[in-house]
PDB file of N, CA and C in Angstrom:
ATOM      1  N   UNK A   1     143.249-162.038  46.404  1.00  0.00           N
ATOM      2  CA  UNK A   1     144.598-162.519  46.243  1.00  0.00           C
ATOM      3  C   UNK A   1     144.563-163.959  45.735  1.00  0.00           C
ATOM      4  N   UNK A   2     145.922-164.782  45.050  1.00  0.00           N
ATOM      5  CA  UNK A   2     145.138-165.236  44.620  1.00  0.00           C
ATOM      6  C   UNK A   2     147.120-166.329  44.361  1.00  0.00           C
ATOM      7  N   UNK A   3     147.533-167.569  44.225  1.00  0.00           N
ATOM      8  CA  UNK A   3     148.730-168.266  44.255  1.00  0.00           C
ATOM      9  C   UNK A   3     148.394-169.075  43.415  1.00  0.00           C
ATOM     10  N   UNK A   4     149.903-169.110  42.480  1.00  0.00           N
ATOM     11  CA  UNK A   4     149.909-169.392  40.985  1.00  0.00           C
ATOM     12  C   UNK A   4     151.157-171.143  41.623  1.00  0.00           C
ATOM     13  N   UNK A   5     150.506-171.929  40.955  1.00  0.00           N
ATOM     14  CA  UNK A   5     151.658-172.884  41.182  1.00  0.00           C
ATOM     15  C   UNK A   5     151.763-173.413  39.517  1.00  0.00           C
ATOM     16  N   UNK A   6     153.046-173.293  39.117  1.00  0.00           N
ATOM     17  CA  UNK A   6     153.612-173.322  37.944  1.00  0.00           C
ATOM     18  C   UNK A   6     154.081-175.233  37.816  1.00  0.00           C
ATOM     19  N   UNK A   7     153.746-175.588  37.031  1.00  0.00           N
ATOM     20  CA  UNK A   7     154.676-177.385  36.402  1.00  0.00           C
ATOM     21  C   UNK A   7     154.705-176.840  34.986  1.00  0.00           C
ATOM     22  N   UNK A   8     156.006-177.495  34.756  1.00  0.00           N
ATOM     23  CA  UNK A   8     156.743-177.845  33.768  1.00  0.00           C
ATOM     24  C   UNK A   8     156.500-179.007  32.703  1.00  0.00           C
ATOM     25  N   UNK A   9     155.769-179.951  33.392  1.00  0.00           N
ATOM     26  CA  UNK A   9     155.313-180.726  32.367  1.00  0.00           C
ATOM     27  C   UNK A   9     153.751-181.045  33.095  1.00  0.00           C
ATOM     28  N   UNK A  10     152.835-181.711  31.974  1.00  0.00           N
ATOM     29  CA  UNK A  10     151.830-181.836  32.482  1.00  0.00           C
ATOM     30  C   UNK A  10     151.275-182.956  33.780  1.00  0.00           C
ATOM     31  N   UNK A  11     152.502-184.147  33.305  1.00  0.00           N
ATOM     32  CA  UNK A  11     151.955-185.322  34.211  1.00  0.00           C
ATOM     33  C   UNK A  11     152.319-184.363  35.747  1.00  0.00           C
ATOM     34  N   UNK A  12     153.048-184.059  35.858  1.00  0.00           N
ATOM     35  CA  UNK A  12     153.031-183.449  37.108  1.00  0.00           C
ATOM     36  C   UNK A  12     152.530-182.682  37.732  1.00  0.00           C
ATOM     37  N   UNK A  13     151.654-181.879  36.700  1.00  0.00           N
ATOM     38  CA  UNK A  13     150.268-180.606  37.246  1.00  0.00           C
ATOM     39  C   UNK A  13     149.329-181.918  37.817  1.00  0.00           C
ATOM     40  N   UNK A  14     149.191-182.790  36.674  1.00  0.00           N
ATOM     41  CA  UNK A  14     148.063-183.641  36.939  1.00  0.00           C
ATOM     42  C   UNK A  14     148.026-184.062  38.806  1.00  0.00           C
ATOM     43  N   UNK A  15     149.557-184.635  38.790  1.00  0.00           N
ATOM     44  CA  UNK A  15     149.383-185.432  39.966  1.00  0.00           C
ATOM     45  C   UNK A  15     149.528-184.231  40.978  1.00  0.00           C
ATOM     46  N   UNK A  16     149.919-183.252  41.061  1.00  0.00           N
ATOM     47  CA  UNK A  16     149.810-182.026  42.042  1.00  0.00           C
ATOM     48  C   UNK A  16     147.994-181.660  42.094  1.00  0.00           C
ATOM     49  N   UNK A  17     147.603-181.930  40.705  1.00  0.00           N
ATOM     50  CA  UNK A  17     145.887-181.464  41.222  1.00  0.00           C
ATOM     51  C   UNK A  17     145.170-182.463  42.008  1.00  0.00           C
ATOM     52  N   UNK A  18     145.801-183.969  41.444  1.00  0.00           N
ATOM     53  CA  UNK A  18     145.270-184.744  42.163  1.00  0.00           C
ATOM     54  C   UNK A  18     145.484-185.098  43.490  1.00  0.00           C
ATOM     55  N   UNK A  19     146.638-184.247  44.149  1.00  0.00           N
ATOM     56  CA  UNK A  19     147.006-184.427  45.487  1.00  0.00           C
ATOM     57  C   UNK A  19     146.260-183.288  46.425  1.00  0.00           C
ATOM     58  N   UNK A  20     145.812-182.093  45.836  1.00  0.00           N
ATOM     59  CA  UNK A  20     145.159-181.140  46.267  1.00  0.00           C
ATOM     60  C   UNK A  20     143.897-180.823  45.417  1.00  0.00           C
ATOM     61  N   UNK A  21     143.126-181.691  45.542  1.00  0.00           N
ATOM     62  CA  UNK A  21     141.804-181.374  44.427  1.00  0.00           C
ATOM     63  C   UNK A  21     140.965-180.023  44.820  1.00  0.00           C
ATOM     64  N   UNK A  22     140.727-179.968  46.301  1.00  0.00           N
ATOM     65  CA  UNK A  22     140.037-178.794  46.092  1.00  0.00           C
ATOM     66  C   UNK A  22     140.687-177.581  46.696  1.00  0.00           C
ATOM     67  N   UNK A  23     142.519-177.296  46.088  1.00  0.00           N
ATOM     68  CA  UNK A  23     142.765-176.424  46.216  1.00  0.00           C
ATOM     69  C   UNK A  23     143.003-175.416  45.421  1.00  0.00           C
ATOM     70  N   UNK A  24     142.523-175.712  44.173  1.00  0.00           N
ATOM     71  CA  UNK A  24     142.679-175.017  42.599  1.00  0.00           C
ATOM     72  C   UNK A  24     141.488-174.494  42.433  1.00  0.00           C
ATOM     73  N   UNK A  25     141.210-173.466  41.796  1.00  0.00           N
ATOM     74  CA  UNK A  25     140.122-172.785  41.216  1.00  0.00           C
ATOM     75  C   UNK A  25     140.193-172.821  39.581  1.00  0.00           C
ATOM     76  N   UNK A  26     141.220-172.732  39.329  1.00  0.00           N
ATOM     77  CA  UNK A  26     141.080-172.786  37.609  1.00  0.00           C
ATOM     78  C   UNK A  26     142.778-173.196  37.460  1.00  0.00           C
ATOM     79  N   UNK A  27     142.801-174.279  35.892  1.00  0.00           N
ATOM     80  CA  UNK A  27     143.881-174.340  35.301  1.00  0.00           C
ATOM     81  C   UNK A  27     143.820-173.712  34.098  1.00  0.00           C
ATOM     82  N   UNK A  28     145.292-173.155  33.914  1.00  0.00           N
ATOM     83  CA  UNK A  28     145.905-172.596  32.411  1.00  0.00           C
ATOM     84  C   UNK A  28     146.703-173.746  32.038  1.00  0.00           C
ATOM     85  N   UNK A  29     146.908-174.046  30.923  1.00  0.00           N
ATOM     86  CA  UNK A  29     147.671-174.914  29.979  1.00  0.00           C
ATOM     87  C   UNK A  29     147.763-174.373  28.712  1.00  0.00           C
ATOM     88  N   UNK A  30     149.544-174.793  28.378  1.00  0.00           N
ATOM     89  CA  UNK A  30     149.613-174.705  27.408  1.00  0.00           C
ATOM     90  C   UNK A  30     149.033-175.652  26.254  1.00  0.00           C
ATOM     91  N   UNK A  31     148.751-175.502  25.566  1.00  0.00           N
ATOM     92  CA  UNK A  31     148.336-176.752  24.307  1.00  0.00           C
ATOM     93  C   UNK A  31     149.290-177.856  24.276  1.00  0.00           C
ATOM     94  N   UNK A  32     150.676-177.303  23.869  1.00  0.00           N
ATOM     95  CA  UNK A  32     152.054-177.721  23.369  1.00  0.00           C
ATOM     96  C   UNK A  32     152.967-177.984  24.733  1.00  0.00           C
ATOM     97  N   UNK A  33     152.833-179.554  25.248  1.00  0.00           N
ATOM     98  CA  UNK A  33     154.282-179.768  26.224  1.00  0.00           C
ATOM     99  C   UNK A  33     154.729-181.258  25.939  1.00  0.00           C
ATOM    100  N   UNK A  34     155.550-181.274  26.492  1.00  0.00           N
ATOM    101  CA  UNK A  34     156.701-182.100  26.155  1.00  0.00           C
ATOM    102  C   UNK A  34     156.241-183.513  26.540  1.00  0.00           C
ATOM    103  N   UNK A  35     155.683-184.103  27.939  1.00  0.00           N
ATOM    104  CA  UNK A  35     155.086-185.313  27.797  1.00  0.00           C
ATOM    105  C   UNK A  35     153.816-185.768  27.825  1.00  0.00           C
ATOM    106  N   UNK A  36     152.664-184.762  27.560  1.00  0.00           N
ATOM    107  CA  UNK A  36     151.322-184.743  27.293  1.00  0.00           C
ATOM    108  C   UNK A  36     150.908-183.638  26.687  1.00  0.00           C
ATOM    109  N   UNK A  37     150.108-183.652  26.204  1.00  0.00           N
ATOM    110  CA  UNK A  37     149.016-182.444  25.124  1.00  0.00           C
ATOM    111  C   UNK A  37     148.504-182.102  26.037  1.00  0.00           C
ATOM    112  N   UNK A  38     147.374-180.644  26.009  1.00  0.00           N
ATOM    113  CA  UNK A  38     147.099-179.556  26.952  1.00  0.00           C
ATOM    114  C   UNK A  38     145.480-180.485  26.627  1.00  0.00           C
ATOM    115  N   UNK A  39     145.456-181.229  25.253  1.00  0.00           N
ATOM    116  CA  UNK A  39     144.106-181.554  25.057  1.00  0.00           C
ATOM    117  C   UNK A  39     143.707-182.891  26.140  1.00  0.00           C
ATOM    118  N   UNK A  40     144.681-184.003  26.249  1.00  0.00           N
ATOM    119  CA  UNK A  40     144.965-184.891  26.818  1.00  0.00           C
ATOM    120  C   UNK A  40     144.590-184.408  28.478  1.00  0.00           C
ATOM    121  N   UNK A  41     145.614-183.755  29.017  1.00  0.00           N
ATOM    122  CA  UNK A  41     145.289-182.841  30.344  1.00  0.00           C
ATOM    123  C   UNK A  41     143.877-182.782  30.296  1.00  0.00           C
ATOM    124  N   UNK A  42     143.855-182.094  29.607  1.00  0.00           N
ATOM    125  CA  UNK A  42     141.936-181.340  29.614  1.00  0.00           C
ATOM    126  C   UNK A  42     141.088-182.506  29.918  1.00  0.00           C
ATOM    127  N   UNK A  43     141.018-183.742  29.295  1.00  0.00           N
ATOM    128  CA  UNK A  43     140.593-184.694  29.409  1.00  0.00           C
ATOM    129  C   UNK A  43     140.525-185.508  30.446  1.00  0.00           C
ATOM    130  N   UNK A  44     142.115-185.232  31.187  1.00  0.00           N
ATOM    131  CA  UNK A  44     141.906-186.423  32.200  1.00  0.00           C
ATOM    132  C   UNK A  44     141.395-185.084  33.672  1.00  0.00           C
ATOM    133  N   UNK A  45     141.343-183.581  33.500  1.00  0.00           N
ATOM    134  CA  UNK A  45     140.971-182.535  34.290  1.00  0.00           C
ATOM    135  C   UNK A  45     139.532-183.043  34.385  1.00  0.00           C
ATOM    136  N   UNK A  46     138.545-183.194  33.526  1.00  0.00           N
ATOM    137  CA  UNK A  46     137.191-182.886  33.514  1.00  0.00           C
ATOM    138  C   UNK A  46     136.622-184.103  33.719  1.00  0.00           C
ATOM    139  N   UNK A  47     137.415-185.499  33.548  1.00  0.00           N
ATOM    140  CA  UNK A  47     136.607-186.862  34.058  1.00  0.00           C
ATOM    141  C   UNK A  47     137.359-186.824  35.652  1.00  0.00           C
ATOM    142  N   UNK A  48     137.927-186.444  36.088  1.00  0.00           N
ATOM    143  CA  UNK A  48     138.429-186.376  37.344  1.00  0.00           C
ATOM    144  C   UNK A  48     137.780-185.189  38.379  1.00  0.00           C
ATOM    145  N   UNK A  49     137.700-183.905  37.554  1.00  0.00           N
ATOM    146  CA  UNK A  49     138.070-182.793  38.921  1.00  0.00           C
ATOM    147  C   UNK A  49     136.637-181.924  38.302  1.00  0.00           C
ATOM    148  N   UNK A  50     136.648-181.286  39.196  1.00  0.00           N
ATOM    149  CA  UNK A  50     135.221-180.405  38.295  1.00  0.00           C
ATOM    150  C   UNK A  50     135.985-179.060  37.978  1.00  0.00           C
ATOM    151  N   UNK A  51     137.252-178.544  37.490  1.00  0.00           N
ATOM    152  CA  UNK A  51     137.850-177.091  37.411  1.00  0.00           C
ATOM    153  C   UNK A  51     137.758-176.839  36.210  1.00  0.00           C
ATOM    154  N   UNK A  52     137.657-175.011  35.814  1.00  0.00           N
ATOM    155  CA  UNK A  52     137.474-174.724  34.367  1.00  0.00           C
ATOM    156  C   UNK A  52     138.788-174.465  34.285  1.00  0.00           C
ATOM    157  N   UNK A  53     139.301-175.188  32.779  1.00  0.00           N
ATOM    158  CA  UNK A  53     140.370-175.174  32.398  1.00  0.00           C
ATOM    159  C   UNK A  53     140.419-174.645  30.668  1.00  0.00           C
ATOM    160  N   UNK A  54     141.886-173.176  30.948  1.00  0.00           N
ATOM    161  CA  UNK A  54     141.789-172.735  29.484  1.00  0.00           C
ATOM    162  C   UNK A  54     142.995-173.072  28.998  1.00  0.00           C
ATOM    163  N   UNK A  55     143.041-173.585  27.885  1.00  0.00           N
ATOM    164  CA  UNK A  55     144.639-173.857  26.868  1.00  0.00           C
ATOM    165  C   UNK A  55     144.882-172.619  26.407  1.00  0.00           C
ATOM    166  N   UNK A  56     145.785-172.236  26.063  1.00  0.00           N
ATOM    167  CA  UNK A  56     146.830-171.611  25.646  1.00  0.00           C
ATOM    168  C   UNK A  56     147.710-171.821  24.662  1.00  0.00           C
ATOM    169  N   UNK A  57     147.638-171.535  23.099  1.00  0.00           N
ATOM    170  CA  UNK A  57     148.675-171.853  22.362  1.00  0.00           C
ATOM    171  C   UNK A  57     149.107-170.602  21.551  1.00  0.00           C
ATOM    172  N   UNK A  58     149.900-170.621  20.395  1.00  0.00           N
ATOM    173  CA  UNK A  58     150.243-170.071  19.449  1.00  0.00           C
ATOM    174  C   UNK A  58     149.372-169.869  18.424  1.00  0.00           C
ATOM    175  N   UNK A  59     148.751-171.613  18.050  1.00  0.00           N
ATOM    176  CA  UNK A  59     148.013-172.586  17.257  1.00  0.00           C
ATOM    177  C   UNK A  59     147.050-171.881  17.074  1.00  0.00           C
ATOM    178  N   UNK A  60     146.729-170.738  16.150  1.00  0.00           N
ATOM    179  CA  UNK A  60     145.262-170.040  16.177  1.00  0.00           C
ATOM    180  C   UNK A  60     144.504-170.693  15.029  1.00  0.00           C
ATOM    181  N   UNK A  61     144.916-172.329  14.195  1.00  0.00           N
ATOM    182  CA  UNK A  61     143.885-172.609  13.268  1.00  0.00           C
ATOM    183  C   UNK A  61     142.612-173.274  13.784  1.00  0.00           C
ATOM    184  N   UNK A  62     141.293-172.812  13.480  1.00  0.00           N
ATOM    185  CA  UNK A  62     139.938-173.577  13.626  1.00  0.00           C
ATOM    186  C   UNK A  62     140.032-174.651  14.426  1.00  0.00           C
ATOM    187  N   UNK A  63     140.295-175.557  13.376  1.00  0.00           N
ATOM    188  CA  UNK A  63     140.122-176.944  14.047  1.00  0.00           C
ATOM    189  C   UNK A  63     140.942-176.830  15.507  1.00  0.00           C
ATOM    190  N   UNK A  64     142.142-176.837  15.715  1.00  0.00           N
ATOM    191  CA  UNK A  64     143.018-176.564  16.496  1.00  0.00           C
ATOM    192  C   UNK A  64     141.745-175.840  17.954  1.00  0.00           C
ATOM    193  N   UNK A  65     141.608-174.145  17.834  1.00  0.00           N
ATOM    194  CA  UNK A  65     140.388-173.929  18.686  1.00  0.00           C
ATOM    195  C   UNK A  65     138.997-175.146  19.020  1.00  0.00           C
ATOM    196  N   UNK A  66     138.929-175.473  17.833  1.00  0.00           N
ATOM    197  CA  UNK A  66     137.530-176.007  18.427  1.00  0.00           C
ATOM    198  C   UNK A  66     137.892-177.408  18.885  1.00  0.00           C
ATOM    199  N   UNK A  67     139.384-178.375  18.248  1.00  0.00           N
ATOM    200  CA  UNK A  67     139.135-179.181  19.529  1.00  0.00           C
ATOM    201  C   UNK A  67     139.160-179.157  20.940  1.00  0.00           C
ATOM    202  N   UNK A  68     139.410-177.824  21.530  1.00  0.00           N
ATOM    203  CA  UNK A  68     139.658-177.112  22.719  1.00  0.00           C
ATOM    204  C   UNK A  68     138.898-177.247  23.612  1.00  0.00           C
ATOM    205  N   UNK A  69     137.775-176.989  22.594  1.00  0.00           N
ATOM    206  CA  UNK A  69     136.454-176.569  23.038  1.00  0.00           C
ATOM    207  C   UNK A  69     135.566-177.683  22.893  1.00  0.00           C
ATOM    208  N   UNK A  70     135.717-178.147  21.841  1.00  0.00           N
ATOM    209  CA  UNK A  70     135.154-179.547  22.131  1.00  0.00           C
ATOM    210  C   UNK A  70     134.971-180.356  23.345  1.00  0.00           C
ATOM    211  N   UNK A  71     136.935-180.794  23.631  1.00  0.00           N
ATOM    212  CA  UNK A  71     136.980-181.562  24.843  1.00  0.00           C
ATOM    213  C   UNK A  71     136.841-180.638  26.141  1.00  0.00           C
ATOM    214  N   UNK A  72     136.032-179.575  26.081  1.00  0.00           N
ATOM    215  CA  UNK A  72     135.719-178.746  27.415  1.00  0.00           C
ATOM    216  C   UNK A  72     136.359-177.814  27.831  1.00  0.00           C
ATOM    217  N   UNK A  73     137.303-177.333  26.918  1.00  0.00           N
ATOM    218  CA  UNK A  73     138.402-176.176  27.469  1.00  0.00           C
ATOM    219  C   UNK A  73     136.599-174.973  27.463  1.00  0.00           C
ATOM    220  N   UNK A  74     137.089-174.066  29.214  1.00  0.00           N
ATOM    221  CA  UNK A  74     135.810-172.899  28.790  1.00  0.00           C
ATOM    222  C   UNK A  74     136.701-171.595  28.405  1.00  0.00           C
ATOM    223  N   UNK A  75     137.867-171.760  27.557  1.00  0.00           N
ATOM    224  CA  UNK A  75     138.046-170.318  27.154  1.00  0.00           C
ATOM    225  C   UNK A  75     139.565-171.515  26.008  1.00  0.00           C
ATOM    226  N   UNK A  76     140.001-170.651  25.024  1.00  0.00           N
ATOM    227  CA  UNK A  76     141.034-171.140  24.199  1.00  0.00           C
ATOM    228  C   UNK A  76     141.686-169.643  24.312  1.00  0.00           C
ATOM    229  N   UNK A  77     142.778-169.489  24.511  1.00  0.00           N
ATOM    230  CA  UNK A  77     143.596-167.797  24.052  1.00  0.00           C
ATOM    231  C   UNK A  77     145.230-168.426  23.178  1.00  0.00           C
ATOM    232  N   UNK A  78     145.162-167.099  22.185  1.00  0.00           N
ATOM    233  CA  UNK A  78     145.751-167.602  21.295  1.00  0.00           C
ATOM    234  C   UNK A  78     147.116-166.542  21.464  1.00  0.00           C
ATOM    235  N   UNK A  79     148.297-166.652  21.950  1.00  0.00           N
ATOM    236  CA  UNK A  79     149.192-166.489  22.400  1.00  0.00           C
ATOM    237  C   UNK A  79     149.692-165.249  21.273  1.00  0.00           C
ATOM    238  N   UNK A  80     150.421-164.227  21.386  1.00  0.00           N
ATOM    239  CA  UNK A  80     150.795-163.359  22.934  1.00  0.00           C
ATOM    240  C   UNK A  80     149.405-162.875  23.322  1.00  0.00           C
ATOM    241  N   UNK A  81     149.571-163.532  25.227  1.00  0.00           N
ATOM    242  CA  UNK A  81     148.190-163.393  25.351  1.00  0.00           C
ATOM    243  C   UNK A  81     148.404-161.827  25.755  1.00  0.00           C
ATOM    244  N   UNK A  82     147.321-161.106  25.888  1.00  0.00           N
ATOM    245  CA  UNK A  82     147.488-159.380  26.270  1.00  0.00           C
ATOM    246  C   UNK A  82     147.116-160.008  27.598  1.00  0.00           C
ATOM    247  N   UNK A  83     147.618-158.831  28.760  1.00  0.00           N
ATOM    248  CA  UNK A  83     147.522-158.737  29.864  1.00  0.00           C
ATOM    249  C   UNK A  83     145.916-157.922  30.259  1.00  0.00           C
ATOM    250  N   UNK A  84     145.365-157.536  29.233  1.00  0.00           N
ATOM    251  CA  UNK A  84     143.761-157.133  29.876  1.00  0.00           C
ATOM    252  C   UNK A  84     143.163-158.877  29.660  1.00  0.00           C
ATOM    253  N   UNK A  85     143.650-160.043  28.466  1.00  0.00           N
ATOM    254  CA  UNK A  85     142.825-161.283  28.887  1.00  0.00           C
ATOM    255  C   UNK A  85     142.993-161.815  30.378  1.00  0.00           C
ATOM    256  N   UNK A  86     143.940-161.970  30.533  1.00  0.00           N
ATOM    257  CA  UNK A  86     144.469-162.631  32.166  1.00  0.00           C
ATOM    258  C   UNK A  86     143.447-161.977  33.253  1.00  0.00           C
ATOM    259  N   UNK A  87     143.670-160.533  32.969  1.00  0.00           N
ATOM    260  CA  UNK A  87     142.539-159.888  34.187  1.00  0.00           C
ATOM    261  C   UNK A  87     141.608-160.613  34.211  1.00  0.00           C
ATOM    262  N   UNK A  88     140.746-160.674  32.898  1.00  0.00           N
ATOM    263  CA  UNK A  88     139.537-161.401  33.097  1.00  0.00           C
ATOM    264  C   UNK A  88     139.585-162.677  33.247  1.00  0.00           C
ATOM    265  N   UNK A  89     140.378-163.335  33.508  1.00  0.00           N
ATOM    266  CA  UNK A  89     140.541-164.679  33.607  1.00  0.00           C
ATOM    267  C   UNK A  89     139.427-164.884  34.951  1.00  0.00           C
ATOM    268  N   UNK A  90     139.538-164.620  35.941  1.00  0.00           N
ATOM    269  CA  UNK A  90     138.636-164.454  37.257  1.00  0.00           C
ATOM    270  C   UNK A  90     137.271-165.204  37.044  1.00  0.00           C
ATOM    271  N   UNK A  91     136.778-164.326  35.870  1.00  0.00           N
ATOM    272  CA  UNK A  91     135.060-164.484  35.588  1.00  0.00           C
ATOM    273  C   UNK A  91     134.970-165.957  35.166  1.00  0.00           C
ATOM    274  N   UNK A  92     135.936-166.739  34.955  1.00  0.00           N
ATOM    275  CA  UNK A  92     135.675-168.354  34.486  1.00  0.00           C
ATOM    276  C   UNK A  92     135.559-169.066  35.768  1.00  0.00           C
ATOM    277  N   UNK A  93     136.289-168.347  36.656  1.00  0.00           N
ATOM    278  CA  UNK A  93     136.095-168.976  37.829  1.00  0.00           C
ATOM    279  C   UNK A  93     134.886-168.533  38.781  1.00  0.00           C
ATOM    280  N   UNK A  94     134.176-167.791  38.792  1.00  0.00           N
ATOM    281  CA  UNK A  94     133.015-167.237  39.485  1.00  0.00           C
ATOM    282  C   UNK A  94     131.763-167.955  38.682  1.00  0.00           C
ATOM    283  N   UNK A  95     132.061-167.819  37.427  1.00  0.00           N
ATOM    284  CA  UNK A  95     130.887-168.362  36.609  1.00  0.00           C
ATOM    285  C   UNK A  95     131.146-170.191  37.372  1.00  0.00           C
ATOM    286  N   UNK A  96     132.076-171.253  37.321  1.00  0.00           N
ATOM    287  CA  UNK A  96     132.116-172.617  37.830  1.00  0.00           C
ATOM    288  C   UNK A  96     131.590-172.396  38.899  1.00  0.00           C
ATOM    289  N   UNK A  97     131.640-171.151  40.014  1.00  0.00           N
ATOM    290  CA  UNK A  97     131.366-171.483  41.278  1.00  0.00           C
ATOM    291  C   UNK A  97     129.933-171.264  41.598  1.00  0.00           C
ATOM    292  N   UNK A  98     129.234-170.405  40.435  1.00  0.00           N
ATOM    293  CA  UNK A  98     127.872-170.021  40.572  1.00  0.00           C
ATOM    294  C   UNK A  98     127.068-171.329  39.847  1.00  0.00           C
ATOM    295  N   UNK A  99     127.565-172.035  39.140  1.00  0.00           N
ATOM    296  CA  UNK A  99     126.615-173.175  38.907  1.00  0.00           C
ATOM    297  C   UNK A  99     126.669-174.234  39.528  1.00  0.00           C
ATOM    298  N   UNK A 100     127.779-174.035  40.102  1.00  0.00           N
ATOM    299  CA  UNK A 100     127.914-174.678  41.632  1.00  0.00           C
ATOM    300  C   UNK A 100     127.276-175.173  42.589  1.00  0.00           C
ATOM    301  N   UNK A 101     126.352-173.511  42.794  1.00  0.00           N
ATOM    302  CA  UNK A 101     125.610-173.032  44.171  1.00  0.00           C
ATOM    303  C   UNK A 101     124.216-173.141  43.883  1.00  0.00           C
ATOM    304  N   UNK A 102     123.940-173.681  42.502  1.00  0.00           N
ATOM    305  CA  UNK A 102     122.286-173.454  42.236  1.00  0.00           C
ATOM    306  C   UNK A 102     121.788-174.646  42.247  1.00  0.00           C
TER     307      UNK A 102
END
């Protein structure tokens, strides 16, 4: 089982992760919000928190993916996402927790 907490804009995921750091297992972001970039997020996620975090856009050009991936996104999905990706969403989080443990 497994509780989804939804923000509306990013500064406020931020400061909700930063008030509960180790109660998240993985973030979704969109690429595209209103007072920060999903790339920006990503950035201040991975010098702060150790969680795998995937963006989410529309935006399916190259560059667009690979700065994703660049700044550490471990998955990019390119919107309408299908409901068999989400299932697997899980395995990003088992894979963080197994390099975790070694």
């Amino acid at each position: 089982m497994f509780t989804v907490t939804k923000c509306n804009k990013a500064e406020t995921a931020l400061s909700v992760l930063r008030e509960h750091k180790n109660e998240f297992d993985i973030v979704i972001s969109d690429v595209h919000m209103p007072d920060m970039d999903g790339f920006e997020l990503l950035k201040h996620i991975n010098s702060e928190m150790d969680l795998p975090v995937i963006l989410i856009s529309a935006d399916a050009r190259k560059q667009v993916v690979m700065k994703g991936v660049t700044y550490g996104a471990c998955d990019y999905l390119i919107k309408p996402v299908r409901i068999e990706t989400l299932r697997n969403i899980w395995q990003h989080v088992v894979r963080k927790k197994a390099r975790n443990t070694v």
